[in-house]
Protein backbone atom coordinates (compact mmCIF):
# COMPACT_ATOMS: atom_id res chain seq x y z
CA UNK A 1 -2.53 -19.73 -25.99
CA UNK A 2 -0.03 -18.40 -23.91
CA UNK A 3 -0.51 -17.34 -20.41
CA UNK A 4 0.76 -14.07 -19.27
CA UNK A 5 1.79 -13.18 -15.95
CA UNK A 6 0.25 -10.30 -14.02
CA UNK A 7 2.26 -8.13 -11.47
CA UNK A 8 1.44 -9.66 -7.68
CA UNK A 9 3.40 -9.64 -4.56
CA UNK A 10 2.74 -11.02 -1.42
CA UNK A 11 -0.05 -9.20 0.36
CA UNK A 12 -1.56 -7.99 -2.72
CA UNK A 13 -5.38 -8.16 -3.03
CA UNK A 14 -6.80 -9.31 -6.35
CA UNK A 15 -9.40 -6.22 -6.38
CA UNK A 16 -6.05 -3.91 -6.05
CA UNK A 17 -4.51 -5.36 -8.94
CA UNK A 18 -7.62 -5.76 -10.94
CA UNK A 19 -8.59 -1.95 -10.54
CA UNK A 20 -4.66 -0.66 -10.80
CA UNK A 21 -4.43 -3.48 -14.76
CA UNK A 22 -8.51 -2.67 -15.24
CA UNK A 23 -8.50 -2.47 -19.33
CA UNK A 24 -5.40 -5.42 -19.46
CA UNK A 25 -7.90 -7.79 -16.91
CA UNK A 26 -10.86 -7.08 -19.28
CA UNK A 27 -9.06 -7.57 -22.50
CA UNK A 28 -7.85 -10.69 -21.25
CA UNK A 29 -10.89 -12.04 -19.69
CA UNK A 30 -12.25 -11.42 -23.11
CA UNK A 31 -9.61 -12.78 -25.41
CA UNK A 32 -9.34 -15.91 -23.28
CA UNK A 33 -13.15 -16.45 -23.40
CA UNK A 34 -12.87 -15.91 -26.78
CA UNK A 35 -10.40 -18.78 -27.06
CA UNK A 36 -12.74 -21.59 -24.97
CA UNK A 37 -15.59 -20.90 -27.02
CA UNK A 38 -13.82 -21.40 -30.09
CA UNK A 39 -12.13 -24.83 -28.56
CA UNK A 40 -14.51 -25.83 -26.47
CA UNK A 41 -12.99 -25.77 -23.38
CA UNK A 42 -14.32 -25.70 -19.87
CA UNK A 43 -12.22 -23.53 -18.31
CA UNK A 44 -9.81 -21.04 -19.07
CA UNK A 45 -6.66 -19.49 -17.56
CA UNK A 46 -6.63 -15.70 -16.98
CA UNK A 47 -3.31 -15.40 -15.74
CA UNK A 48 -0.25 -16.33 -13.59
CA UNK A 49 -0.01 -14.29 -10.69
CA UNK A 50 3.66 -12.95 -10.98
CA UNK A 51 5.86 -15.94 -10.66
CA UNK A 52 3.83 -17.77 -8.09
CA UNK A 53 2.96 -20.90 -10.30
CA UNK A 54 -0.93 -19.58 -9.23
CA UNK A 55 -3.03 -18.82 -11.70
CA UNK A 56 -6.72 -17.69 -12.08
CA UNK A 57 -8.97 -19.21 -14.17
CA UNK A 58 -12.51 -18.89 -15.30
CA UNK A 59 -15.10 -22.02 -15.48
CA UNK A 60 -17.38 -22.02 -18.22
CA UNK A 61 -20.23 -21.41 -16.24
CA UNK A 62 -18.83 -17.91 -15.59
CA UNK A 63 -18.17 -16.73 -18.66
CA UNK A 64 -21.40 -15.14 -19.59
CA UNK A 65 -21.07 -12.51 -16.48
CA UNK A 66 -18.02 -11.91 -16.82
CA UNK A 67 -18.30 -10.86 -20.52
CA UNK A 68 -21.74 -9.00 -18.95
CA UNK A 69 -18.64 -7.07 -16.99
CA UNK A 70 -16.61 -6.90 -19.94
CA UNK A 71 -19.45 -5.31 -22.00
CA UNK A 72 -20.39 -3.22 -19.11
CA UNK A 73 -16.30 -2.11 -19.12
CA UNK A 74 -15.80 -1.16 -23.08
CA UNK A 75 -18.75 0.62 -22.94
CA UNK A 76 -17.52 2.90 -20.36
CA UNK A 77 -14.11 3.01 -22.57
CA UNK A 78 -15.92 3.35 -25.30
CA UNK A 79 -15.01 0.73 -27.56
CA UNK A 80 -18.25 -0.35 -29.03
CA UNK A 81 -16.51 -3.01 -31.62
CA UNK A 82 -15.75 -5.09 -28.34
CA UNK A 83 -18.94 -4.54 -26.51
CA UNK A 84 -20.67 -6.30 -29.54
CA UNK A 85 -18.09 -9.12 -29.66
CA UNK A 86 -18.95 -9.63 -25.93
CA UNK A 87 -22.53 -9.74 -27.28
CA UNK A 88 -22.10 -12.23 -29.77
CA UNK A 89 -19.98 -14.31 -27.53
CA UNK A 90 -23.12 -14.15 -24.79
CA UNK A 91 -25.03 -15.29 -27.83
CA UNK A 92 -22.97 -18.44 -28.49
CA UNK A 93 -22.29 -19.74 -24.95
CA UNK A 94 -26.17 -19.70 -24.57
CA UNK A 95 -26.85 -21.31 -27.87
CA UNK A 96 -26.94 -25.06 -27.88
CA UNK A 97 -23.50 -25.36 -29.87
CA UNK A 98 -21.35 -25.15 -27.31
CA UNK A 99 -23.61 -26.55 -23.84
């Protein structure tokens, strides 16, 4: 899976950039969530910040709330197809499958 780069310059906060890229952080977060459940991975990358060679990732262990953000985020967008992907995803990181 490749990793995209997100816009960041020195000074920049991460809760700047995450509320000015909202629905491209929350897409990603889910996609790449998406992507360790179905490998098995404990971790994932987010993204590169700009051309740093930084990059934020997310441990397994905080996956579930951040697809509880996720859900919380398409259902303000209204895009109920996602929300119950999220859902489903919750569903499978707390099953024993993938512990």
């Amino acid at each position: 899976m490749e990793i995209p780069k997100i816009d960041y310059e020195d000074g920049d906060s991460l809760e700047s950039i995450f509320k000015q890229k909202r629905g491209v952080v929350y897409n990603r977060i889910f996609e790449s969530i998406k992507f360790g459940i179905k490998n098995k991975l404990k971790d994932v990358v987010i993204f590169e910040l700009g051309d740093t060679d930084t990059y934020l990732d997310l441990m397994k262990e905080d996956w579930e709330n951040s697809l509880n953000n996720c859900v919380f985020y398409f259902t303000e967008i209204e895009d109920y197809e996602k929300c119950l992907e999220c859902k489903n995803l919750i569903k499978e990181i707390n099953s024993n499958a993938i512990k």
